[in-house]
C-alpha atoms as a PDB file:
ATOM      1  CA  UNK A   1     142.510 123.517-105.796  1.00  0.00           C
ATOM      2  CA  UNK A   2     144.322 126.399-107.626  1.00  0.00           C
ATOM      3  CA  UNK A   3     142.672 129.685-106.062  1.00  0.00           C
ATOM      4  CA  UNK A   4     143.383 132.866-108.084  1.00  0.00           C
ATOM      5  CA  UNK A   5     141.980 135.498-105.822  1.00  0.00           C
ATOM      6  CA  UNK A   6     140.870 135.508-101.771  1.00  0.00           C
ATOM      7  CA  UNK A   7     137.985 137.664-100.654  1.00  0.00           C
ATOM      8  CA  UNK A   8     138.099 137.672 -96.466  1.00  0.00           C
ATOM      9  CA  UNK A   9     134.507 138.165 -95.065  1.00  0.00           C
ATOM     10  CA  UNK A  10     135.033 137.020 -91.766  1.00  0.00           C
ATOM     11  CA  UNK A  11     133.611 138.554 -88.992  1.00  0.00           C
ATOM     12  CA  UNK A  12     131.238 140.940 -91.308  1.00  0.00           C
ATOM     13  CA  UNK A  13     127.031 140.166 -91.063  1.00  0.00           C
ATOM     14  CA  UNK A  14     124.636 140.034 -93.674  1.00  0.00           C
ATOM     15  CA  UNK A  15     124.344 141.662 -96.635  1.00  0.00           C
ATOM     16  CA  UNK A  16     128.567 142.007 -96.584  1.00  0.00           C
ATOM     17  CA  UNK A  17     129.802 138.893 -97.351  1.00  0.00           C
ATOM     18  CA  UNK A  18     127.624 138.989-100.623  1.00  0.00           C
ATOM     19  CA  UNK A  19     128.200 142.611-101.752  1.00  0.00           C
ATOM     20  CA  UNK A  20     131.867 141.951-101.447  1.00  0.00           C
ATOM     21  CA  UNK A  21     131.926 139.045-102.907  1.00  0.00           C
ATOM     22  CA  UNK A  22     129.760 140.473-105.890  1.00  0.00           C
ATOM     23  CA  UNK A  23     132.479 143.170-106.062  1.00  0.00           C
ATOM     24  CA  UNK A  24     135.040 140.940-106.204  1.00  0.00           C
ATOM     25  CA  UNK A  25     134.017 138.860-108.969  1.00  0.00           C
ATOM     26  CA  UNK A  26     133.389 141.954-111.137  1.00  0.00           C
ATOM     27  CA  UNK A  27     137.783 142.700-110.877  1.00  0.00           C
ATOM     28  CA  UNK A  28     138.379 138.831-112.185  1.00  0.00           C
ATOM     29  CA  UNK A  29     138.014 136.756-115.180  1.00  0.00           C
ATOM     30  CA  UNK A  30     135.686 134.213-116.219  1.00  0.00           C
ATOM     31  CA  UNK A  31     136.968 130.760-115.213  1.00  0.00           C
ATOM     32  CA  UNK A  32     139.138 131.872-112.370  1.00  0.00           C
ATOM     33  CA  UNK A  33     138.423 130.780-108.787  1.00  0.00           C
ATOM     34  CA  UNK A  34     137.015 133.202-105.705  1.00  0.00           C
ATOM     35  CA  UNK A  35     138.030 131.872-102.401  1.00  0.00           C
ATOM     36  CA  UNK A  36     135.593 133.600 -99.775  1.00  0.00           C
ATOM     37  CA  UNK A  37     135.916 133.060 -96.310  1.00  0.00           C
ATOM     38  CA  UNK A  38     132.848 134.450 -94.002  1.00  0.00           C
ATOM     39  CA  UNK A  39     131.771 133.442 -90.389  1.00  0.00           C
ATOM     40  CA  UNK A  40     127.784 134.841 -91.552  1.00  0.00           C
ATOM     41  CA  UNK A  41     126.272 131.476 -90.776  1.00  0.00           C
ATOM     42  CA  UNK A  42     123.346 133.175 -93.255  1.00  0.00           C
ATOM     43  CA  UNK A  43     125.687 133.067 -96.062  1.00  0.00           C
ATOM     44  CA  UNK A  44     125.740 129.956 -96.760  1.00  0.00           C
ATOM     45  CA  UNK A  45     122.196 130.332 -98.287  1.00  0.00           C
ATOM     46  CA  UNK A  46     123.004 133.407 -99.558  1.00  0.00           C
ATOM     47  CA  UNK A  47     126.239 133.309-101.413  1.00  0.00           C
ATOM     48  CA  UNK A  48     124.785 129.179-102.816  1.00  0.00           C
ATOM     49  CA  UNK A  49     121.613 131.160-104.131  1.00  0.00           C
ATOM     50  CA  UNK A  50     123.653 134.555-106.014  1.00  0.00           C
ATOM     51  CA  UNK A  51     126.394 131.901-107.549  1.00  0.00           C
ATOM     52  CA  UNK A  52     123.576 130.229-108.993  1.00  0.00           C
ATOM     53  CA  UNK A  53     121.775 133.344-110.225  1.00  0.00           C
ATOM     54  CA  UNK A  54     125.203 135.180-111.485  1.00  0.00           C
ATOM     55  CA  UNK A  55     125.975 132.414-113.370  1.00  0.00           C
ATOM     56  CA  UNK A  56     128.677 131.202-111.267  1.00  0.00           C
ATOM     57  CA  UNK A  57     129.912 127.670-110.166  1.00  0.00           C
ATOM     58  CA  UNK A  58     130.008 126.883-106.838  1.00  0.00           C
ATOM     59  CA  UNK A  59     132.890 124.258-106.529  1.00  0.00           C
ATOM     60  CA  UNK A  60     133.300 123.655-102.807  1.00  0.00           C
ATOM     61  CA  UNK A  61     131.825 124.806 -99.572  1.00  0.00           C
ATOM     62  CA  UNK A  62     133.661 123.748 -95.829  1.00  0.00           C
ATOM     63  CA  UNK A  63     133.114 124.622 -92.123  1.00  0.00           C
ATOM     64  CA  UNK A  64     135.544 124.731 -90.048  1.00  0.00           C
ATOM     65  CA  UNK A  65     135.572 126.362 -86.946  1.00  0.00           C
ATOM     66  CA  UNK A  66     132.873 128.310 -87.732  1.00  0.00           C
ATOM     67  CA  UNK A  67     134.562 129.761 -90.659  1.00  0.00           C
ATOM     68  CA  UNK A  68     132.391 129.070 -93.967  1.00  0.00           C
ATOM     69  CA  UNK A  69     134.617 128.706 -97.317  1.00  0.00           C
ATOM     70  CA  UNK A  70     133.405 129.050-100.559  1.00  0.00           C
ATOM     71  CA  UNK A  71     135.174 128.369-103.921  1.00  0.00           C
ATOM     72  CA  UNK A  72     133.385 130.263-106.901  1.00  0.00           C
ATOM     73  CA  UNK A  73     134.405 129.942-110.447  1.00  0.00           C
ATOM     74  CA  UNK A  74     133.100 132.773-112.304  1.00  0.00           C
ATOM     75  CA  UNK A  75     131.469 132.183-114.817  1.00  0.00           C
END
């Protein structure tokens, strides 16, 4: 998958990982990919609810080694 920007979250707790992200997505353009990489095991709710209410696409979430990745297209 083509990422156009990263947003590294690990090793910050909850509400972080979703403020930055939020920030982030307000300095790209619709359509382009968010990579977001968080170890907040609580943002997997999180960041799946906001994408939905922003009007974002979720494209792909993984775990790996207790590292969360998200892929958000902006929408």
């Amino acid at each position: 998958m083509k990422v156009d920007h990263f947003l590294d979250a690990t090793g910050l707790s909850c509400p972080m990982p979703i403020v930055k992200t939020r920030n982030a997505m307000k300095d790209i353009n619709s359509g382009e990919i968010l990579e977001v990489k968080t170890t907040d095991k609580g943002a997997k709710a999180d960041l799946t609810a906001w994408t939905k209410s922003g009007g974002h696409e979720l494209l792909e979430q993984t775990e790996i080694d207790n590292v969360l990745t998200f892929f958000i297209r902006k929408g």
